[in-house]
Protein backbone atom coordinates (compact mmCIF):
# COMPACT_ATOMS: atom_id res chain seq x y z
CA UNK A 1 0.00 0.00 0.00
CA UNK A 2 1.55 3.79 -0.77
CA UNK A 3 2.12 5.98 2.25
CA UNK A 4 -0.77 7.92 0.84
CA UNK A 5 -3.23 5.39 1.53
CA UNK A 6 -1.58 4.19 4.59
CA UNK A 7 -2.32 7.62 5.54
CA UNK A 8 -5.92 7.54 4.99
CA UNK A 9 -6.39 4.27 6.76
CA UNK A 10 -4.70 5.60 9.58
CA UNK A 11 -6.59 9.31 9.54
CA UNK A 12 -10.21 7.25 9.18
CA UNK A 13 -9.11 4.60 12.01
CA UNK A 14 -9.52 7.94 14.84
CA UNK A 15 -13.13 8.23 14.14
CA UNK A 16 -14.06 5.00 13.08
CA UNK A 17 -14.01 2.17 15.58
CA UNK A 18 -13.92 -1.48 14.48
CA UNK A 19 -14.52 -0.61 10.65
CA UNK A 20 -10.71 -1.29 9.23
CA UNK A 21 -12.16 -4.16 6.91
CA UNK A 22 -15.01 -1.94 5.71
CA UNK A 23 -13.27 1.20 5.17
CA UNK A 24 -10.63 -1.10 3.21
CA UNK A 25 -13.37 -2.51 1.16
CA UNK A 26 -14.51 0.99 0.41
CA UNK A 27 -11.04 2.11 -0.53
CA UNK A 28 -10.35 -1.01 -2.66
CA UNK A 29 -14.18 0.16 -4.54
CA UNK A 30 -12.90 3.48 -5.04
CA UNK A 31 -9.65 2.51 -6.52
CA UNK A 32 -11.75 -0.63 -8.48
CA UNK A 33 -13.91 1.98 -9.81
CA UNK A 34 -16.92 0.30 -8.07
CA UNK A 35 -19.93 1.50 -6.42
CA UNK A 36 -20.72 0.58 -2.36
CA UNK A 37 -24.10 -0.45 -0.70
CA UNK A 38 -23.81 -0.19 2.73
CA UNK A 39 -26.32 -2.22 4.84
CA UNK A 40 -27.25 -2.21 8.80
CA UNK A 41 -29.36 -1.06 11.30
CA UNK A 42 -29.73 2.34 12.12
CA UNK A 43 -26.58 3.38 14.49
CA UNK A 44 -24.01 1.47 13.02
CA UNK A 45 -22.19 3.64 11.34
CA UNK A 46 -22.94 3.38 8.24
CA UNK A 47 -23.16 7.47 6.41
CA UNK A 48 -20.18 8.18 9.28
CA UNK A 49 -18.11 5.82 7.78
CA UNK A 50 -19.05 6.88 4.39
CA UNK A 51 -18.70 10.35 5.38
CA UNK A 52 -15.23 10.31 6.76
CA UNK A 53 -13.78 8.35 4.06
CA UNK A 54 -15.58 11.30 1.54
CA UNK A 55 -13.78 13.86 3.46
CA UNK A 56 -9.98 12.56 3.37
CA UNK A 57 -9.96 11.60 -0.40
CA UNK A 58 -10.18 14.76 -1.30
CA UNK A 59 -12.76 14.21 -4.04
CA UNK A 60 -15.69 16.37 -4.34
CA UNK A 61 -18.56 15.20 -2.34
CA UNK A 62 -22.31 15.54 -2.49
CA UNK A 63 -25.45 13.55 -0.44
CA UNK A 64 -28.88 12.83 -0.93
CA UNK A 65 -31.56 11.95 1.84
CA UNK A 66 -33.82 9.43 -0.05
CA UNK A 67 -37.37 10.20 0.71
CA UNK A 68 -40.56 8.73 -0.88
CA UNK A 69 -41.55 12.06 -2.57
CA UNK A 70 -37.92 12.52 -4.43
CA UNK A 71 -37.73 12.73 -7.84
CA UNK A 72 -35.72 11.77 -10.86
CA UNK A 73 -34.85 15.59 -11.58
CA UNK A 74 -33.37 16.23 -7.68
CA UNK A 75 -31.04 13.52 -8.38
CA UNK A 76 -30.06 14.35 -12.19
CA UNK A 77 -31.48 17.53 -12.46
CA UNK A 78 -32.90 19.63 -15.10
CA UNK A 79 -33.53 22.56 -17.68
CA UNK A 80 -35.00 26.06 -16.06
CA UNK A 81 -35.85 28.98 -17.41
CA UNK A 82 -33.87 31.93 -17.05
CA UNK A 83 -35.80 35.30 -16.94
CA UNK A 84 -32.78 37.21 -17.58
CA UNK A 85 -30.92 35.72 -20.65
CA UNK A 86 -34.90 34.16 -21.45
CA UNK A 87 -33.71 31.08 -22.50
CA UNK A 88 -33.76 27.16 -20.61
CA UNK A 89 -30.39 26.56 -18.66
CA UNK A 90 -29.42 23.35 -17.26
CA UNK A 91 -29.18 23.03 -13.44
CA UNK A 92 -27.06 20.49 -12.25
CA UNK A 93 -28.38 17.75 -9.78
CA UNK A 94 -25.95 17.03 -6.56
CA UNK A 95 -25.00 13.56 -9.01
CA UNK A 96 -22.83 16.31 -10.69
CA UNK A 97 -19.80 14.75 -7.80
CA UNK A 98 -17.11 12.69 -7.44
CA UNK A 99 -18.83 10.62 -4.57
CA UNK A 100 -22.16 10.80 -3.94
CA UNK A 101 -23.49 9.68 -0.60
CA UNK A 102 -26.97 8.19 -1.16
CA UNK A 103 -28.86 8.07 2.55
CA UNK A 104 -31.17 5.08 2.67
CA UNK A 105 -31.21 4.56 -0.81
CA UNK A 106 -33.96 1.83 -0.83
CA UNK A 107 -36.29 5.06 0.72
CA UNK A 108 -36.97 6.09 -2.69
CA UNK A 109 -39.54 5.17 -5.46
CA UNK A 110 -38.21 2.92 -7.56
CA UNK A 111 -38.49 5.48 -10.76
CA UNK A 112 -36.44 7.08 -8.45
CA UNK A 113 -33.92 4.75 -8.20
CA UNK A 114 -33.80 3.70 -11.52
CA UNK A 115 -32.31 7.72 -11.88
CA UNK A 116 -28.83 6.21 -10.69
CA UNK A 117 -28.98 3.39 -13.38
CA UNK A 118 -27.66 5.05 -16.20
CA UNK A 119 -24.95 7.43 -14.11
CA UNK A 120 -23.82 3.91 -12.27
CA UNK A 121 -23.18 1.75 -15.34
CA UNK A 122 -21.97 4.68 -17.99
CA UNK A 123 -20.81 7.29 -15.77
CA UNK A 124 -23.09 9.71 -17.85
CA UNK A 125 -26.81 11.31 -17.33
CA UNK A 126 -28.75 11.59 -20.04
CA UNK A 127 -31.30 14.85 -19.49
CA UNK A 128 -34.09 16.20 -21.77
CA UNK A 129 -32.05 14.12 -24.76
CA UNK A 130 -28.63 15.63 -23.85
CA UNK A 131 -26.11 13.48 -22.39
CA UNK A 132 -23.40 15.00 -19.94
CA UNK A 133 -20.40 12.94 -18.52
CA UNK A 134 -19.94 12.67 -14.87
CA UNK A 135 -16.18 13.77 -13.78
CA UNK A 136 -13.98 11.10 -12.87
CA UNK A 137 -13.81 9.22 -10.43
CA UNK A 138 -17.73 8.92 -9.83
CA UNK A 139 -18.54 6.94 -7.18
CA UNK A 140 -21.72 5.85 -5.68
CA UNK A 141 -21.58 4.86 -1.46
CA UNK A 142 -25.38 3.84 -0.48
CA UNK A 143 -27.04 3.12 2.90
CA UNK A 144 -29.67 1.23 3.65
CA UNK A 145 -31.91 -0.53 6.56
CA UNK A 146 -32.60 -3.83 6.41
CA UNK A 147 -34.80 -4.52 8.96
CA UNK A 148 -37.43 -1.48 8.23
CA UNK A 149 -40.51 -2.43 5.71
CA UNK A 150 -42.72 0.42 5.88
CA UNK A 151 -41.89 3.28 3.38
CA UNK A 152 -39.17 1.39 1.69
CA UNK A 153 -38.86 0.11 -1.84
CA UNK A 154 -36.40 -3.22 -2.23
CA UNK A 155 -33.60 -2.36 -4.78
CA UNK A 156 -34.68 -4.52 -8.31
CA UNK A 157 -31.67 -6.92 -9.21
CA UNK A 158 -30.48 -4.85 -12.18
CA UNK A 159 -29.90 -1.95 -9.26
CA UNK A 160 -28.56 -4.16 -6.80
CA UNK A 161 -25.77 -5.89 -9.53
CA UNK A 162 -24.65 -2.34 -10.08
CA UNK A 163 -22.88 -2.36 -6.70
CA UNK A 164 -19.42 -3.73 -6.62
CA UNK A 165 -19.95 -4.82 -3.25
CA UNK A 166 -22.31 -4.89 -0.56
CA UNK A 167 -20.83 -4.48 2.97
CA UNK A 168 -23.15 -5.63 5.79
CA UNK A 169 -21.84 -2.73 8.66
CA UNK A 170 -22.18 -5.00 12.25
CA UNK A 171 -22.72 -4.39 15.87
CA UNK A 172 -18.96 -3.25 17.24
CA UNK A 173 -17.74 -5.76 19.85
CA UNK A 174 -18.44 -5.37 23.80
CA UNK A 175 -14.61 -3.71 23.64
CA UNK A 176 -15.47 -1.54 20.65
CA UNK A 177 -18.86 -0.42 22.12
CA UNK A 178 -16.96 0.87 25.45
CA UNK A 179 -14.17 2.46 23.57
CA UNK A 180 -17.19 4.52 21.14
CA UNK A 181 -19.17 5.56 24.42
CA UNK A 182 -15.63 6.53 26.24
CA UNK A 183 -14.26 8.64 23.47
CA UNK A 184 -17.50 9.89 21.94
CA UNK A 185 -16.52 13.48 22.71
CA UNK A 186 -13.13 12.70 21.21
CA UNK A 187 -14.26 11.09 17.86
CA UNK A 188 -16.91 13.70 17.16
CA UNK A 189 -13.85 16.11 17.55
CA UNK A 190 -11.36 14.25 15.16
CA UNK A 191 -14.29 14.10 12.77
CA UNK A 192 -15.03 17.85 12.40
CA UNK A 193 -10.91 18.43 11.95
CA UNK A 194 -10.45 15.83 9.19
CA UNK A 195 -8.77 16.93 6.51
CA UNK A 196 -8.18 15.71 3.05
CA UNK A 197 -4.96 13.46 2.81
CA UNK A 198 -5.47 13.25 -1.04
CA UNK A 199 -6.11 15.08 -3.60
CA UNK A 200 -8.37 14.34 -7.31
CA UNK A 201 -5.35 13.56 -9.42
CA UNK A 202 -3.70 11.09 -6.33
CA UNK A 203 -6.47 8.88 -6.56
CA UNK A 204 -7.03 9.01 -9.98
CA UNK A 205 -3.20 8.08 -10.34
CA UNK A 206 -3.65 5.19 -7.77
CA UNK A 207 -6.84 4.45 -9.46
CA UNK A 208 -4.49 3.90 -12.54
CA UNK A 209 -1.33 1.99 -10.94
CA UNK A 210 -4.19 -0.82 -9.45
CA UNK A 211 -5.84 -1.04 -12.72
CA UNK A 212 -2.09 -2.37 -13.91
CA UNK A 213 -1.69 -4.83 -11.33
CA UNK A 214 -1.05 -8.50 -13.14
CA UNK A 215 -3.21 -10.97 -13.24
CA UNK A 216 -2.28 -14.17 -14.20
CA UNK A 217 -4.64 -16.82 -16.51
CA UNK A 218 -4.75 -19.13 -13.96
CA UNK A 219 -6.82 -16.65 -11.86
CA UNK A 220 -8.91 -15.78 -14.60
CA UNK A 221 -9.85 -19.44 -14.86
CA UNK A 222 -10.27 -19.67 -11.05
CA UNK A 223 -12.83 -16.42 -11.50
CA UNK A 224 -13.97 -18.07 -14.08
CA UNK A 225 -14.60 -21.48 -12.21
CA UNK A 226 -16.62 -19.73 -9.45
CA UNK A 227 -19.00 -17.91 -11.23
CA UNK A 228 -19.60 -21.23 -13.00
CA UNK A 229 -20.04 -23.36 -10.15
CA UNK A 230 -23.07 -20.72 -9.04
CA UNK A 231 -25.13 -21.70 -12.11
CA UNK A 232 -24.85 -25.54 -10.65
CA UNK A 233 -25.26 -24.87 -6.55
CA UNK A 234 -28.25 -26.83 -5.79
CA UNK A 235 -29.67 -23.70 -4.32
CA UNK A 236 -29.43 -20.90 -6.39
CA UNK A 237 -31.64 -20.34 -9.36
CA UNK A 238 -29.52 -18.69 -11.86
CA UNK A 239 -25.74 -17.91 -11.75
CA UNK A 240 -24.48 -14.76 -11.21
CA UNK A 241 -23.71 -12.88 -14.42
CA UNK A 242 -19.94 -12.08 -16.35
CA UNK A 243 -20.53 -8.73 -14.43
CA UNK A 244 -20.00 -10.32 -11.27
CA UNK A 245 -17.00 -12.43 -13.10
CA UNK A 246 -15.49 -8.94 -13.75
CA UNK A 247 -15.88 -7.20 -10.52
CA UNK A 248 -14.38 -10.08 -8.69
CA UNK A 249 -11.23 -9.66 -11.16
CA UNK A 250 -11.41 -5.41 -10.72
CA UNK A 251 -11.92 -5.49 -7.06
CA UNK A 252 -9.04 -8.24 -6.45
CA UNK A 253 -6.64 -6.06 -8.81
CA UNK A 254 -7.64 -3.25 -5.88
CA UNK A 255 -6.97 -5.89 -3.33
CA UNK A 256 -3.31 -6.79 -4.10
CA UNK A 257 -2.56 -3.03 -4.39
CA UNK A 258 -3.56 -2.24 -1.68
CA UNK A 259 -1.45 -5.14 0.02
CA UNK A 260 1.71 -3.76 -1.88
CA UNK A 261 1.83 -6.15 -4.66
CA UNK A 262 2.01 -5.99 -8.30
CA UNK A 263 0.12 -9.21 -9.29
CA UNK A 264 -2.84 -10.77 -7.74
CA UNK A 265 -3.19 -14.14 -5.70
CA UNK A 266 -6.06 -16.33 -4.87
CA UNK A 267 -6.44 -15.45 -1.38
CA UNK A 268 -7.20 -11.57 -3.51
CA UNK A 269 -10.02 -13.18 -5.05
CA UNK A 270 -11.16 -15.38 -1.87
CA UNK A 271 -10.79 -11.63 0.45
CA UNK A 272 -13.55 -10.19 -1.50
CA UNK A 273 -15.51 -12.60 -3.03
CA UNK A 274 -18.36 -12.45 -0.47
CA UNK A 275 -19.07 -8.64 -0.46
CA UNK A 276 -18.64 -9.20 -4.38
CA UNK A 277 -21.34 -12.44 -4.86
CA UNK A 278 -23.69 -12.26 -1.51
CA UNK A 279 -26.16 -9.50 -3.45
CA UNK A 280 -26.64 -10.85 -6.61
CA UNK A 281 -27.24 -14.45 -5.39
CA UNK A 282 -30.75 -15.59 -6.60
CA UNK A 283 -32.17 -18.77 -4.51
CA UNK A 284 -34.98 -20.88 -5.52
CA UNK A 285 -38.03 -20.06 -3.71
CA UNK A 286 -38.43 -22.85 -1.44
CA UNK A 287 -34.59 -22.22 -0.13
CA UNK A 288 -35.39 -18.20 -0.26
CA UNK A 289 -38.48 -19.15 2.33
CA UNK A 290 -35.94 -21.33 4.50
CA UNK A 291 -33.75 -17.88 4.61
CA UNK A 292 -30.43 -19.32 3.35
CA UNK A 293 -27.80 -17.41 4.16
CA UNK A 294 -25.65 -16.39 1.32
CA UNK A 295 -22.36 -16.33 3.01
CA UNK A 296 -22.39 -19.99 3.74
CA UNK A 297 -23.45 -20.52 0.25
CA UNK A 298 -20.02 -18.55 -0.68
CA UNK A 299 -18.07 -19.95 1.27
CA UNK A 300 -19.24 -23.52 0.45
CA UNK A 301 -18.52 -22.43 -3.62
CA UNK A 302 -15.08 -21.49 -2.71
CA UNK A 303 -13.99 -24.67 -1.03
CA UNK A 304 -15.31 -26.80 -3.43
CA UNK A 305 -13.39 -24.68 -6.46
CA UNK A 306 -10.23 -25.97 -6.56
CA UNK A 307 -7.53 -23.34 -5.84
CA UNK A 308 -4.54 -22.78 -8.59
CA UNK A 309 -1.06 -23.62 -7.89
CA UNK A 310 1.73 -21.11 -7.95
């Protein structure tokens, strides 16, 4: 890892307690180019953490509140008229960002949603028949509530397999919870002094360097090998699509940069393969009613897949 990121790490470990392997997930989906959903119950964490790691990248940041009354055109935004010059100018929505922190994303209509679509797969918006281009990096870090059912709207499976990864954000341990409660006072100070530790063009140059890191064709064939054995788990449906296939490969380029290395290994691809696969599982019904758990499922894929040799 550069000093650079080691820096950031370090700077986001004084406010966030217990969250190294999320906020290095979130740092590998920046650098992977990937989008993050966020799940947990309210309290966890979940828009500090995406917050904080917003605020040392140095990237432009923007956030929306999802409510059931937003639409399309506070997300995008749209053409007004202009008394003045008496012509239609185009005001920009708050997607017009580098990162863009969407609060309880599964809060909002689906037409809503289906706003972020386009912006998430081709980095562009399309409004009134003009495209724009979003400036890179464009980023999307969600929240949402899992355990809530009134007023929410479940993310379609086209939505959901735009997300790189989905990071399920925990209880902290009895040790964590005392050291939060202790130094509350001292976190919420750290938090309003954070500064950036990066600036646009560092990440878009490490952004760059992990997009070169080496993969060999043996891994490719072990990717390859464990989105294929999803299409013949005696649970699942369907397999996961060659999207998944290719964020597995992206995310574990990320992965092995971030580790210091210049070429990727198969314990790259077994770190994130669960926040990569566990949201675009689809179980049969009668094993969706039993309330499989899709981390065993994963886990049960990845020993059965033989591993390649050096």
């Amino acid at each position: 890892m550069s000093q650079l990121l080691k820096k950031v790490v370090e700077v986001v470990s004084e406010v966030l307690i217990e969250k190294e392997f999320e906020v290095r997930l979130i740092l590998a989906a920046i650098l992977a180019r990937g989008h993050v959903l966020i799940e947990g119950i309210p309290g966890v964490a979940k828009t500090l953490t995406a917050k904080v790691i917003s605020r040392v990248m140095g990237l432009n940041f923007r956030r929306i509140q999802m409510t059931p009354d937003l639409l399309p055109s506070d997300i995008i935004g749209g053409y007004i008229y202009d008394q003045r010059s008496g012509s239609f100018v185009l005001r920009k929505g708050p997607i017009f960002t580098n990162i863009l922190l969407v609060d309880e994303i599964n809060r909002a209509s689906p037409r809503t949603q289906s706003a972020l679509l386009e912006a998430m797969q081709e980095r562009q918006v399309t409004i009134e028949g003009d495209t724009y281009r979003l400036e890179e990096p464009f980023i999307v870090l969600a929240t949402q509530n899992p355990v809530e059912s009134e007023g929410v709207f479940p993310l379609p499976g086209s939505q959901l397999d735009r997300f790189l990864v989905k990071i399920e954000s925990s209880y902290p341990s009895t040790k964590g919870l005392i050291e939060i409660v202790k130094r509350i006072e001292i976190i919420e100070e750290a938090y309003n002094n954070l500064k950036p530790v990066l600036s646009r063009e560092e990440v878009l140059g490490a952004i760059s360097a992990a997009s070169r890191v080496d993969v060999d064709d043996s891994i490719y064939e072990y990717i390859a090998r464990i989105i294929e054995a999803t299409k013949k788990h005696r649970t699942l449906l369907i397999g996961v699509s060659p999207r998944a296939g290719i964020a597995l490969a992206r995310l574990a380029k990320a992965w092995a940069y971030l580790d210091g290395r210049s070429y990727v290994i198969p314990d790259d691809v077994k770190a994130v393969a669960i926040p990569v696969l566990r949201h675009r599982l689809v179980f049969k019904p009668e094993y969706e009613i039993e309330g499989v758990d899709p981390v065993l499922i994963i886990k049960e894929i990845l020993a059965n897949v033989e591993v390649p040799r050096p």
